[in-house]
N, C-alpha and C. Protein backbone atom coordinates (compact mmCIF):
# COMPACT_ATOMS: atom_id res chain seq x y z
N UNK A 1 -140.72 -60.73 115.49
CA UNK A 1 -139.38 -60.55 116.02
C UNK A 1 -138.62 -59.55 115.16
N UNK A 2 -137.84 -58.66 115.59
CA UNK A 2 -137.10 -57.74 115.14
C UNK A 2 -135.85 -57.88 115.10
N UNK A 3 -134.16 -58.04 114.42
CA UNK A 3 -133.18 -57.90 114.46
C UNK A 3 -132.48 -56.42 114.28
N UNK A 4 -131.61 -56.42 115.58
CA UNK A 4 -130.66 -55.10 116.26
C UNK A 4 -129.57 -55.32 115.50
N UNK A 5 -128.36 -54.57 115.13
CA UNK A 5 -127.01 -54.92 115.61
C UNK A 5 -126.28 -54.18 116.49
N UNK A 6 -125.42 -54.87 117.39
CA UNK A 6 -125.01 -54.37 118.54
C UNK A 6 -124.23 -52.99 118.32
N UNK A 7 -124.10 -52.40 119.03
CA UNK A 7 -123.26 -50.74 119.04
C UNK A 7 -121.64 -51.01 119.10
N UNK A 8 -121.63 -51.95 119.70
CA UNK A 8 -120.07 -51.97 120.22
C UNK A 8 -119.09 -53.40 119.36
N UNK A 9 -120.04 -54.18 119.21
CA UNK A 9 -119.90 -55.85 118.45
C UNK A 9 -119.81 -56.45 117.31
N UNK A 10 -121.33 -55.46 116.99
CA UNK A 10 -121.76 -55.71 115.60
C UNK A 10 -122.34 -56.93 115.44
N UNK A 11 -122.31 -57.52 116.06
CA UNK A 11 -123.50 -58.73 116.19
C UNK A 11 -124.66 -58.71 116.15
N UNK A 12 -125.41 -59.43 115.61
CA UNK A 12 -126.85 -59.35 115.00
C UNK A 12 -128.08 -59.57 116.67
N UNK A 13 -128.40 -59.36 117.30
CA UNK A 13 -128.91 -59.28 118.33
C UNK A 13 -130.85 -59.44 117.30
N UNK A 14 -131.50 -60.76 118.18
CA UNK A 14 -132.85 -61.12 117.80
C UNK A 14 -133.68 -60.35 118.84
N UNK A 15 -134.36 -59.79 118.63
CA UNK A 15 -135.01 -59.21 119.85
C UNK A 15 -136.90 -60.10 119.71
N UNK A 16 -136.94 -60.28 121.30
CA UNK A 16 -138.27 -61.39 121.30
C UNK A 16 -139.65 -60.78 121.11
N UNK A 17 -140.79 -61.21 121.06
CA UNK A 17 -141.78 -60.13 120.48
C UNK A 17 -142.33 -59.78 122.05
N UNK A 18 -143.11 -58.41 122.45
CA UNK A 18 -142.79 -58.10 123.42
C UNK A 18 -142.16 -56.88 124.42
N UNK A 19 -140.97 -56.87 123.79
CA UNK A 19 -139.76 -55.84 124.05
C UNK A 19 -140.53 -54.75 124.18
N UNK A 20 -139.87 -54.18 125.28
CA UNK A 20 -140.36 -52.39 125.19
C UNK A 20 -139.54 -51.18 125.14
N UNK A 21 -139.64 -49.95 124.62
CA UNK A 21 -138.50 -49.47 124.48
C UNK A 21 -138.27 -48.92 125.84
N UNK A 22 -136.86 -48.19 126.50
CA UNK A 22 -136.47 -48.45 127.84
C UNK A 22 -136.04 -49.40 128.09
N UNK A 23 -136.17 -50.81 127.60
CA UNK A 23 -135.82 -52.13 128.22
C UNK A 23 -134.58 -52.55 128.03
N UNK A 24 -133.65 -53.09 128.98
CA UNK A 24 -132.53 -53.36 128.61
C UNK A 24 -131.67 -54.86 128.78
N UNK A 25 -131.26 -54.75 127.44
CA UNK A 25 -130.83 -56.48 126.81
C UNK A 25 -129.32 -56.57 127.35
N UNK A 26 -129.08 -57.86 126.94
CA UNK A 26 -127.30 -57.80 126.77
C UNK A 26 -127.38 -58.71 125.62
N UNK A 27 -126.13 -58.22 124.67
CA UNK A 27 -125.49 -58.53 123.74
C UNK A 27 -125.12 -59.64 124.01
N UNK A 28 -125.34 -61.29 123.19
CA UNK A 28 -125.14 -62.60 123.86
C UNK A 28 -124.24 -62.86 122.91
N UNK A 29 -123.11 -61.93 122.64
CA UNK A 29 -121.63 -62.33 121.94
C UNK A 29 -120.93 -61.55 122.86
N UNK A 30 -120.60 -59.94 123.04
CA UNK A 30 -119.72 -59.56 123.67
C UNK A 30 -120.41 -59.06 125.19
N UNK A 31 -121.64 -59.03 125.72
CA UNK A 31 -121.94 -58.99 126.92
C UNK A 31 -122.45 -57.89 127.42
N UNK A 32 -122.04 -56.88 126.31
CA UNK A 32 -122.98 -55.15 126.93
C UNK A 32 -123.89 -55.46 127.18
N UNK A 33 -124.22 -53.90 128.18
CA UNK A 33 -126.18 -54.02 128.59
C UNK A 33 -126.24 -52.53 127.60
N UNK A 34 -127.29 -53.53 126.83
CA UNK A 34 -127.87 -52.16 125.49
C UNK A 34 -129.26 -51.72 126.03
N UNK A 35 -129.83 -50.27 125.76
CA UNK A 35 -130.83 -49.90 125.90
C UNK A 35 -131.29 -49.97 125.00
N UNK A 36 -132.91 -50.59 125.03
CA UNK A 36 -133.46 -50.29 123.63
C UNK A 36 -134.41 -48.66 123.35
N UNK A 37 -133.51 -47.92 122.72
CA UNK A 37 -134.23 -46.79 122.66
C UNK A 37 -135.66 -46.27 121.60
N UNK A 38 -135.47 -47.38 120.71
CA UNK A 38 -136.85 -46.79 119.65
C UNK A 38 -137.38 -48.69 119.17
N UNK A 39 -138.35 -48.37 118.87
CA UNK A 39 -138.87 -49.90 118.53
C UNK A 39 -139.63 -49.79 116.61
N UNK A 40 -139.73 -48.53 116.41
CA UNK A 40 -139.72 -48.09 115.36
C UNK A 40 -139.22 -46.66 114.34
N UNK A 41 -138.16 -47.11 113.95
CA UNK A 41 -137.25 -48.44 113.81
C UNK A 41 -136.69 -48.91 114.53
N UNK A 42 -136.06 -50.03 115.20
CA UNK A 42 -136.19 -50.58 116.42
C UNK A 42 -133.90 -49.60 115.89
N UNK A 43 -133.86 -49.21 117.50
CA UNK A 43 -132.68 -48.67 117.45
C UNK A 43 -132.46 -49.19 119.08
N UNK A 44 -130.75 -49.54 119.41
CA UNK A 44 -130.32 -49.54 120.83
C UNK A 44 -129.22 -48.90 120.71
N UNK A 45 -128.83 -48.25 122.28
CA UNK A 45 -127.43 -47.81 122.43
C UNK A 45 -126.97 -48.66 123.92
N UNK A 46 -125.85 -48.34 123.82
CA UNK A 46 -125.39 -48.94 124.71
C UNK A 46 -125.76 -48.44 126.23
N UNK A 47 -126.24 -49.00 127.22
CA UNK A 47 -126.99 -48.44 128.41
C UNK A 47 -126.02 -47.72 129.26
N UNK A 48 -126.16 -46.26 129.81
CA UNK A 48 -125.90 -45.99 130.88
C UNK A 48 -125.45 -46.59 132.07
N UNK A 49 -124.03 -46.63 132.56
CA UNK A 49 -123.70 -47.17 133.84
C UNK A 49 -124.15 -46.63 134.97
N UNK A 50 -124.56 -47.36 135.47
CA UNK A 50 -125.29 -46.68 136.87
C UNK A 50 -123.85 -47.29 137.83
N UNK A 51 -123.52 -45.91 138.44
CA UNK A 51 -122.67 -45.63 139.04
C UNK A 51 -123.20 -45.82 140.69
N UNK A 52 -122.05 -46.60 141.37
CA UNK A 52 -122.44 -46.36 143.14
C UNK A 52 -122.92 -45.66 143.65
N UNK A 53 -124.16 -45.69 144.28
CA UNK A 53 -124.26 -44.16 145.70
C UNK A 53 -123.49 -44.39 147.32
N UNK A 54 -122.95 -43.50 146.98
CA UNK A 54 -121.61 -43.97 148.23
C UNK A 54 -122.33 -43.02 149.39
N UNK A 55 -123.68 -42.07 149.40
CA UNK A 55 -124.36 -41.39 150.10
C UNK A 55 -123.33 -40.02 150.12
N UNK A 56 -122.87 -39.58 149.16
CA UNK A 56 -122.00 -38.42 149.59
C UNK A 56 -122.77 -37.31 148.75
């Protein structure tokens, strides 16, 4: 198991063994969805909002 701390929180985030990078968590203190971008050294940022397709 690896420990994160959050981008936005600072909360210690456990990550389970497993994880892949691309994969995306939420912060189980303040609720972001973090991307995990590197697994060595394990690094996340906070994920991209995927915005509506309104078809325009």
């Amino acid at each position: 198991m690896s420990h994160v701390n959050c981008p936005e929180c600072a909360a210690e985030i456990v990550l389970e063994a497993g994880v892949e990078a691309g994969e995306i968590i939420v912060c189980p203190d303040c609720g972001v969805d973090l991307e995990i971008i590197s697994l060595d050294p394990v690094e996340v940022n906070l994920a991209p909002i995927e915005e509506e397709d309104w078809g325009e």
